[in-house]
Protein backbone atom coordinates (compact mmCIF):
# COMPACT_ATOMS: atom_id res chain seq x y z
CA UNK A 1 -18.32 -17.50 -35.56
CA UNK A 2 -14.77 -16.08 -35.49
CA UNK A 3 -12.42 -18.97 -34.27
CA UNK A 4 -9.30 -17.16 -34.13
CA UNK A 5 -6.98 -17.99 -30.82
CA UNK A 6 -6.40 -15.25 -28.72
CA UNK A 7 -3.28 -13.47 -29.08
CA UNK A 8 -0.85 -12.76 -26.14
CA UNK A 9 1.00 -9.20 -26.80
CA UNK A 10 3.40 -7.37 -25.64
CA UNK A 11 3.56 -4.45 -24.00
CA UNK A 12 5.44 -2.70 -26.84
CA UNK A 13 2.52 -4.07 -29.48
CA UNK A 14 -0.10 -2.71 -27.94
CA UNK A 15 0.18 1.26 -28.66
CA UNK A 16 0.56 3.70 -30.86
CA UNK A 17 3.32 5.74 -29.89
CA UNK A 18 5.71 4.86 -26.88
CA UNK A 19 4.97 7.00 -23.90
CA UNK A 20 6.64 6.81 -20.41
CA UNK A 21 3.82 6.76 -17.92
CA UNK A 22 4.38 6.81 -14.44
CA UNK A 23 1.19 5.44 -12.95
CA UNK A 24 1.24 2.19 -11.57
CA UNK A 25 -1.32 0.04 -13.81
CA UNK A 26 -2.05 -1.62 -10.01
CA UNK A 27 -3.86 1.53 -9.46
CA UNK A 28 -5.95 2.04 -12.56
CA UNK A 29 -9.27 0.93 -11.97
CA UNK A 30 -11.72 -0.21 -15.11
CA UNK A 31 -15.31 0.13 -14.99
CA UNK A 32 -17.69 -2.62 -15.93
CA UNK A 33 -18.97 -1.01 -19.16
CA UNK A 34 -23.05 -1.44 -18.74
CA UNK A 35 -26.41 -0.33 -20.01
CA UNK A 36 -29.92 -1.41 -18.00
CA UNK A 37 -31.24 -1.13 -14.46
CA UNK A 38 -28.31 -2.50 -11.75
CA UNK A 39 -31.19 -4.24 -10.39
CA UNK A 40 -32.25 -6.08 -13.35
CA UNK A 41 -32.78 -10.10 -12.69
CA UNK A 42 -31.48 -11.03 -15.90
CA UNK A 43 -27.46 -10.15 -16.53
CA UNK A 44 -26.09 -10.43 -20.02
CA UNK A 45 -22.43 -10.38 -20.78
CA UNK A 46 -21.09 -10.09 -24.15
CA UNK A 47 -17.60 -10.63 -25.23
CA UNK A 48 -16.52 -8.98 -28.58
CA UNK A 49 -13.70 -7.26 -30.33
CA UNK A 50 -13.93 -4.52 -32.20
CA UNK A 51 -12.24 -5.84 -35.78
CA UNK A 52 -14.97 -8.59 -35.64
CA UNK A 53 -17.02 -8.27 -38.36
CA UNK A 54 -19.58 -10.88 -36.55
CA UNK A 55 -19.47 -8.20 -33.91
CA UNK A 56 -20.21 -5.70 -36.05
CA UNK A 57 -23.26 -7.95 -37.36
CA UNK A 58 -24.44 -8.05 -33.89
CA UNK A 59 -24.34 -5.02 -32.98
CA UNK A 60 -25.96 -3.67 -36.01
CA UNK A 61 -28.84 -6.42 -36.39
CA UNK A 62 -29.83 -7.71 -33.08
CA UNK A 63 -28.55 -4.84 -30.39
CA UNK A 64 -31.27 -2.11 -31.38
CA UNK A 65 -34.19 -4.70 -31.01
CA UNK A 66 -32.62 -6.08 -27.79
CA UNK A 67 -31.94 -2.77 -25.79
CA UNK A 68 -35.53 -1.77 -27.19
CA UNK A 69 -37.15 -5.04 -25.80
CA UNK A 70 -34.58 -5.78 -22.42
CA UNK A 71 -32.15 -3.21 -21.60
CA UNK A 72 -34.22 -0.18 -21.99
CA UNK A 73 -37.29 -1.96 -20.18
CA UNK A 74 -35.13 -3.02 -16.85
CA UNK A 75 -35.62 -6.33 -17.51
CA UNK A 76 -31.61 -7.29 -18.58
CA UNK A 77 -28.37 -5.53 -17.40
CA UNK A 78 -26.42 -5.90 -20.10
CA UNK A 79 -22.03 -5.68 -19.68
CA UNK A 80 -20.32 -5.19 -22.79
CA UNK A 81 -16.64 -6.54 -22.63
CA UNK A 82 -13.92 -5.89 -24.92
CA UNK A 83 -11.87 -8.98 -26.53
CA UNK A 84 -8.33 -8.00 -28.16
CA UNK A 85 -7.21 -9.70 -31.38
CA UNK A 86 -5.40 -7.44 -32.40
CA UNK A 87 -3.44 -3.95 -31.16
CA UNK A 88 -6.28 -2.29 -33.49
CA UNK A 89 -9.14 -3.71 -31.50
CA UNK A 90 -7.04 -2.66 -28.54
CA UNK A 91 -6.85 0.77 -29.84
CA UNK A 92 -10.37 1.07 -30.36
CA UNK A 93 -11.41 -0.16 -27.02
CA UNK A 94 -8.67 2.80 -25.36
CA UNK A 95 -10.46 5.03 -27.40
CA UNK A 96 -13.64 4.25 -26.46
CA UNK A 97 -13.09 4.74 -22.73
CA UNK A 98 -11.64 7.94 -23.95
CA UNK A 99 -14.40 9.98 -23.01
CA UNK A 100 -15.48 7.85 -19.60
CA UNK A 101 -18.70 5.95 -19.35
CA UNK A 102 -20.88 8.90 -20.57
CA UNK A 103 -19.62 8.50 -23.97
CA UNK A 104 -18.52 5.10 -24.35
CA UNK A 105 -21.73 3.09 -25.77
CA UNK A 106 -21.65 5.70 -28.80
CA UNK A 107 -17.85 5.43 -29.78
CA UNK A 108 -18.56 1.70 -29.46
CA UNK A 109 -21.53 1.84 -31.86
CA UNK A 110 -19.58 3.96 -34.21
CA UNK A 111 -16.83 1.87 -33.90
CA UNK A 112 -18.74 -0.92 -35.35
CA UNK A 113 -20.63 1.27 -37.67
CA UNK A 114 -17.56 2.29 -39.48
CA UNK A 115 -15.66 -0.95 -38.47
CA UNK A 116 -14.50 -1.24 -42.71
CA UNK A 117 -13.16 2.24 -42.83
CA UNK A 118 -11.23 2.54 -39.39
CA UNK A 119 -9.28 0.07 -40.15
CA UNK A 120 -8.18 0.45 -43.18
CA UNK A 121 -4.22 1.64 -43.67
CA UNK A 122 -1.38 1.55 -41.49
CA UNK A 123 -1.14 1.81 -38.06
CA UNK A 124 -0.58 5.79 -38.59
CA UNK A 125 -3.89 5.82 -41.17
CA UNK A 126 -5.82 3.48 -38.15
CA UNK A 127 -4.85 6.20 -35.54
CA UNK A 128 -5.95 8.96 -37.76
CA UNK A 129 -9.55 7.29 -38.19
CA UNK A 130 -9.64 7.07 -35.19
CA UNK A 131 -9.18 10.12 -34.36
CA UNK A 132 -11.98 11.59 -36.53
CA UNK A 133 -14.36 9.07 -34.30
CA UNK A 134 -13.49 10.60 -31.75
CA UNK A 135 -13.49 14.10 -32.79
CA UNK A 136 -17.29 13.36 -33.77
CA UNK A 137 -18.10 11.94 -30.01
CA UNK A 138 -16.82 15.35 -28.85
CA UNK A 139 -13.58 14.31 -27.91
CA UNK A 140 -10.67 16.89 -28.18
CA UNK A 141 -7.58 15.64 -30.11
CA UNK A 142 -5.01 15.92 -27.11
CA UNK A 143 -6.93 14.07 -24.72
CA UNK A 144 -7.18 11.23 -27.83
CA UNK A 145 -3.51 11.07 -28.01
CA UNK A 146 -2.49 10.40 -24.37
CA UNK A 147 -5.60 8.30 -24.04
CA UNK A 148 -3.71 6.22 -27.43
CA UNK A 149 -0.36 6.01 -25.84
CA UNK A 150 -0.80 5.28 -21.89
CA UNK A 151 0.91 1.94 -21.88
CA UNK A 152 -0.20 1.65 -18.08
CA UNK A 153 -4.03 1.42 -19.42
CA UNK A 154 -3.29 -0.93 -22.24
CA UNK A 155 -1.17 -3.37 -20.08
CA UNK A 156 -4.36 -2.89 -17.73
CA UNK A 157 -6.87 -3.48 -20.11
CA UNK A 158 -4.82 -6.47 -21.77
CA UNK A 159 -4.80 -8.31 -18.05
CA UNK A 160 -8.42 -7.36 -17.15
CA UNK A 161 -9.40 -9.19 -20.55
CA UNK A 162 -7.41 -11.87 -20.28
CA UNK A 163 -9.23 -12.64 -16.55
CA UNK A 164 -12.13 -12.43 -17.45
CA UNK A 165 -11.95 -14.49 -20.38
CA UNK A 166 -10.10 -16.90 -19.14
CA UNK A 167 -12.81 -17.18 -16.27
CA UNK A 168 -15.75 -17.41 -18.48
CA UNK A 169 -14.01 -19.69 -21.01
CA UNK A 170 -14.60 -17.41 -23.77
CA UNK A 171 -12.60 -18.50 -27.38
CA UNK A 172 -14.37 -17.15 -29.96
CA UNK A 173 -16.43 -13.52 -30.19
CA UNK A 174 -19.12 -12.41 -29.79
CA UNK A 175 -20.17 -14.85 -27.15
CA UNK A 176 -22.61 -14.13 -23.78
CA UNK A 177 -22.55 -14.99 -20.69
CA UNK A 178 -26.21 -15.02 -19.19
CA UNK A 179 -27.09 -15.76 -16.06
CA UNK A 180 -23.49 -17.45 -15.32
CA UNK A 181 -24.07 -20.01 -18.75
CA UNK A 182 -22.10 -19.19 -22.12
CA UNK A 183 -23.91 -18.95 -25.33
CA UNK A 184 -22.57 -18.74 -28.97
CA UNK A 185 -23.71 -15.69 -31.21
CA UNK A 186 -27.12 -16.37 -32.67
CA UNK A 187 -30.58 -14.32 -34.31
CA UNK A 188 -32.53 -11.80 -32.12
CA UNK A 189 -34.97 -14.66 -31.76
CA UNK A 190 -32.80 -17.35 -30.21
CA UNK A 191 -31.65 -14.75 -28.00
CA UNK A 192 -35.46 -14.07 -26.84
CA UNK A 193 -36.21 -17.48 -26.33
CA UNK A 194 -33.38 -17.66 -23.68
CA UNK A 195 -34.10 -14.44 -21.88
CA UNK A 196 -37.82 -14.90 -22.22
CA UNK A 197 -37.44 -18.27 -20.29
CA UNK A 198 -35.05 -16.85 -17.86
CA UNK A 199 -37.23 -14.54 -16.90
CA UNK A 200 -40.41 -16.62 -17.06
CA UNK A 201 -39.00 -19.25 -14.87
C-alpha cells in the first residue's frame, strides 16, 4: 500500500502549459467513469492514481479476472476514480478523458501498461509520452494539447477528487469502496470472497 499524503496543488502546478480559458469550471460537468450494467446490485468504487505502481499491479493482475467474472457478467458496476499525487497523475487522468467516455477505459489501461515509460523525463519528455498514448487511442495531437492545458478542467478535476475522497475517507490508493464500506487493495481472491458474499446475502 502507497501511504503517501495527498498533496494540495495549485492551480499553476497542475498543467503543462499556461492557457487562459474562459469557461467557468462551475459549468464543467465530469462523468462518473464506469464499466458494468447501471443496474447491477453490487457497486465497486476504486480510487487510484495513475503513478501508482500498486495501481498498476492492480490493474494488470486482478482487473482482467474481475471484469471477466463481475463487470462483464452484470453482476458489479464498477466506478473507476482518479487520485492525484502528483501534476503527472493529473496529466494522465486529463488525458484520459481526452477522448470522452468511449475511449477512456483503454488510455487508462495503457496508462498503467506503460506506467515506467510515461513517466520518465521532464515534464516536456512526460507530455511527449503522453502524447504518443494518445496518438495510439486515436486521438489527434491538437485536441491532446488543449485537453493538457485547460486549467478550468484541472482545477475541476482537482476539487471533484478532493470531494470525493474526502467523503469516502480515502488516504492511500488503490482502495474500494463497495457497497458504501472501504477496503484496502488485496488478491483477486479476497476480492471474490467480498463480492461473492455481497451478492449471496
Amino acid at each position: 500500500m502507497d501511504r503517501r499524503k495527498f498533496i494540495t496543488y495549485s492551480l499553476a502546478a497542475t498543467t503543462i502549459a499556461p492557457a487562459a480559458m474562459a469557461q467557468d469550471t462551475a459549468e464543467i460537468e465530469l462523468p462518473e467513469m464506469s464499466l458494468g450494467s447501471p443496474d447491477a446490485s453490487v457497486t465497486m468504487i476504486e480510487y487510484a492514481s495513475f503513478t501508482c505502481p500498486h495501481c498498476a499491479n492492480f490493474h494488470k493482475d486482478v482487473m482482467p479476472q474481475l471484469k471477466t467474472d463481475y463487470i462483464d457478467t452484470g453482476k458489479v458496476k464498477f466506478i473507476y476514480r482518479e487520485v492525484y499525487f502528483d501534476r503527472l497523475g493529473l496529466w494522465g487522468g486529463m488525458l484520459a478523458r481526452c477522448g470522452g467516455p468511449e475511449k477512456y477505459f483503454g488510455i487508462v489501461d495503457m496508462l498503467y501498461k506503460r506506467q515506467r515509460e510515461w513517466t520518465a523525463g521532464s515534464g516536456v519528455e512526460v507530455a511527449e509520452n503522453l502524447y504518443k498514448i494518445g496518438r495510439i487511442a486515436g486521438l489527434k495531437n491538437e485536441n491532446m494539447v488543449a485537453c493538457l492545458q485547460d486549467q478550468d478542467m484541472a482545477k475541476a478535476l482537482i476539487a471533484d477528487y478532493q470531494k470525493n475522497a474526502e467523503a469516502d475517507g480515502i488516504d492511500s490508493t488503490p482502495s474500494f469502496v463497495i457497497n458504501g464500506v472501504k477496503y484496502n487493495n488485496q488478491a483477486y481472491g479476497g476480492f471474490k470472497k467480498v463480492l461473492d458474499e455481497i451478492l449471496e446475502s
